[in-house]
Protein backbone atom coordinates (compact mmCIF):
# COMPACT_ATOMS: atom_id res chain seq x y z
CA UNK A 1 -30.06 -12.92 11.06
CA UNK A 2 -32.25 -15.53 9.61
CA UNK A 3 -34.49 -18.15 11.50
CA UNK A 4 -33.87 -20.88 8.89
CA UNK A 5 -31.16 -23.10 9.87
CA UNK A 6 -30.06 -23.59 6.05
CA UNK A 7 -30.53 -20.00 5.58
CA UNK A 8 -28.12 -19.08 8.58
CA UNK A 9 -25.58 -21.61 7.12
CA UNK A 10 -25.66 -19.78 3.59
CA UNK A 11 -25.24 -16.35 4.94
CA UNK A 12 -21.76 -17.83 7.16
CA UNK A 13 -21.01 -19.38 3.69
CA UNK A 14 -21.30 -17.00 1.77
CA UNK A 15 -19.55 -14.19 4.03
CA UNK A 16 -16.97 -16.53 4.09
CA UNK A 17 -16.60 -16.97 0.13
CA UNK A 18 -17.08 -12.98 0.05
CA UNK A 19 -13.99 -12.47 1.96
CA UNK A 20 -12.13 -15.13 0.02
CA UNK A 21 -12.97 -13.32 -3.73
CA UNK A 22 -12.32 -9.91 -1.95
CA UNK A 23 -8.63 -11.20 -1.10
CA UNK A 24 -7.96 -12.60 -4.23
CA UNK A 25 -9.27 -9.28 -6.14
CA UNK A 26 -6.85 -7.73 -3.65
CA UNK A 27 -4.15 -10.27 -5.16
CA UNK A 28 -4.52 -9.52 -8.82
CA UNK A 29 -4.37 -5.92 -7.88
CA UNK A 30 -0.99 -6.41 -6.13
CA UNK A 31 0.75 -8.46 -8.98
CA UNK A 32 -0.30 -6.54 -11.77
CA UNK A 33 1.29 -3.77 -9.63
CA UNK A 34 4.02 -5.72 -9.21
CA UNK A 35 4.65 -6.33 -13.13
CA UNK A 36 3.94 -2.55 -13.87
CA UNK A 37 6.83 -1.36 -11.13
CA UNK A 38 9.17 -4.12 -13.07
CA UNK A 39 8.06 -3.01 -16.66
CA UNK A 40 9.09 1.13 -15.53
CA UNK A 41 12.43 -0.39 -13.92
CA UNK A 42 13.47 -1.73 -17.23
CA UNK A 43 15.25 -5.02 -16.11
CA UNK A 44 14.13 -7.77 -18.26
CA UNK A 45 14.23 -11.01 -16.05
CA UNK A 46 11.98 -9.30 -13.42
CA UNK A 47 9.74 -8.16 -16.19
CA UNK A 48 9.49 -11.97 -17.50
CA UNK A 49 9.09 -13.04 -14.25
CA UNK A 50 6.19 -10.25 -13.06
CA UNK A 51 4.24 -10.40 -15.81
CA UNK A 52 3.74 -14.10 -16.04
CA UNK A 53 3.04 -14.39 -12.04
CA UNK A 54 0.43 -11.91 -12.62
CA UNK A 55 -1.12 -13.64 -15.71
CA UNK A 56 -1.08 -16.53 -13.69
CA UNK A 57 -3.42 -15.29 -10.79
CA UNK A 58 -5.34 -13.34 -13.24
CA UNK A 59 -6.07 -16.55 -15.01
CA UNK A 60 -6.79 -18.58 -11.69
CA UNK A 61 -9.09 -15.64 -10.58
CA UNK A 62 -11.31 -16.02 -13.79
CA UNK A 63 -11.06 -19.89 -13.73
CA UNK A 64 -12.66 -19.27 -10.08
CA UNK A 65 -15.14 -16.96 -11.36
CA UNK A 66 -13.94 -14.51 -8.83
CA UNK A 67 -13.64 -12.09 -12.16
CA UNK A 68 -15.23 -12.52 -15.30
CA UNK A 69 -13.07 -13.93 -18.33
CA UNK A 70 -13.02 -10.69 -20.63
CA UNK A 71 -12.01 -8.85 -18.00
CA UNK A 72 -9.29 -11.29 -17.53
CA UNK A 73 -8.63 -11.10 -21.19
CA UNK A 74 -8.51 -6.99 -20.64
CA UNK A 75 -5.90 -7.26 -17.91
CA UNK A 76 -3.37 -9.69 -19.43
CA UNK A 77 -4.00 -7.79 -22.53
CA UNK A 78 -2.52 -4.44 -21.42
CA UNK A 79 -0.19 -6.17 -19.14
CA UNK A 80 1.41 -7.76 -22.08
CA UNK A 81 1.16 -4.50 -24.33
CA UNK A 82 2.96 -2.30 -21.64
CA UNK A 83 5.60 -4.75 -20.87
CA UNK A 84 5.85 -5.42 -25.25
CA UNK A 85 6.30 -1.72 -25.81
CA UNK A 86 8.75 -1.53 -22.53
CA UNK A 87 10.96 -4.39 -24.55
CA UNK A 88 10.62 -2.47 -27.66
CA UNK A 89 11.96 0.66 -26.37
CA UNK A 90 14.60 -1.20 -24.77
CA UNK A 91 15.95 -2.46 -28.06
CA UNK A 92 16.51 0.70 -29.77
C-alpha cells in the first residue's frame, strides 16, 4: 500500500471502478447470451426483445468506456446478423 494519502484514495477508487467495469463486462456477456439462446429457439418476440436488451447494455458499456466503441460496433454487428439470418430462415 501507498504512503500518500491521495495515492491510497486512488488505489480504493480505482479497485472499486475495476470491479464495477468487470461486472458490467460480465453483463454484456450474459445478454448477448441471452439473445443467442432466443435467436437458436426461433420464437420471434423473444428474439426482438433479446437482441435489443443486449444492444442496449452493449451501447451503455461503450458510452461508459467500459469497452471500446468498435468493439461495440463488432458485437451488435453479429448480434444483428445472427438474429437477421435466424428471421430469414424462418420465412422460407
Amino acid at each position: 500500500m501507498p504512503n500518500i494519502k491521495s495515492v491510497v484514495k486512488d488505489v480504493i477508487k480505482s479497485r472499486k471502478n475495476h470491479e464495477r467495469n468487470i461486472a458490467a463486462k460480465s453483463a454484456v456477456k450474459t445478454f448477448v447470451k441471452k439473445a443467442k439462446t432466443a435467436i437458436d429457439s426461433g420464437d420471434a418476440a423473444a428474439i426482438q426483445e433479446a437482441v435489443s436488451k443486449s444492444v442496449s447494455v452493449i451501447d451503455k458499456t461503450a458510452e461508459r468506456g467500459i469497452i471500446h466503441k468498435n468493439a461495440a460496433a463488432r458485437r451488435k454487428s453479429r448480434i444483428m446478423k445472427r438474429a437477421n439470418k435466424a428471421a430469414a430462415s424462418a420465412k422460407t
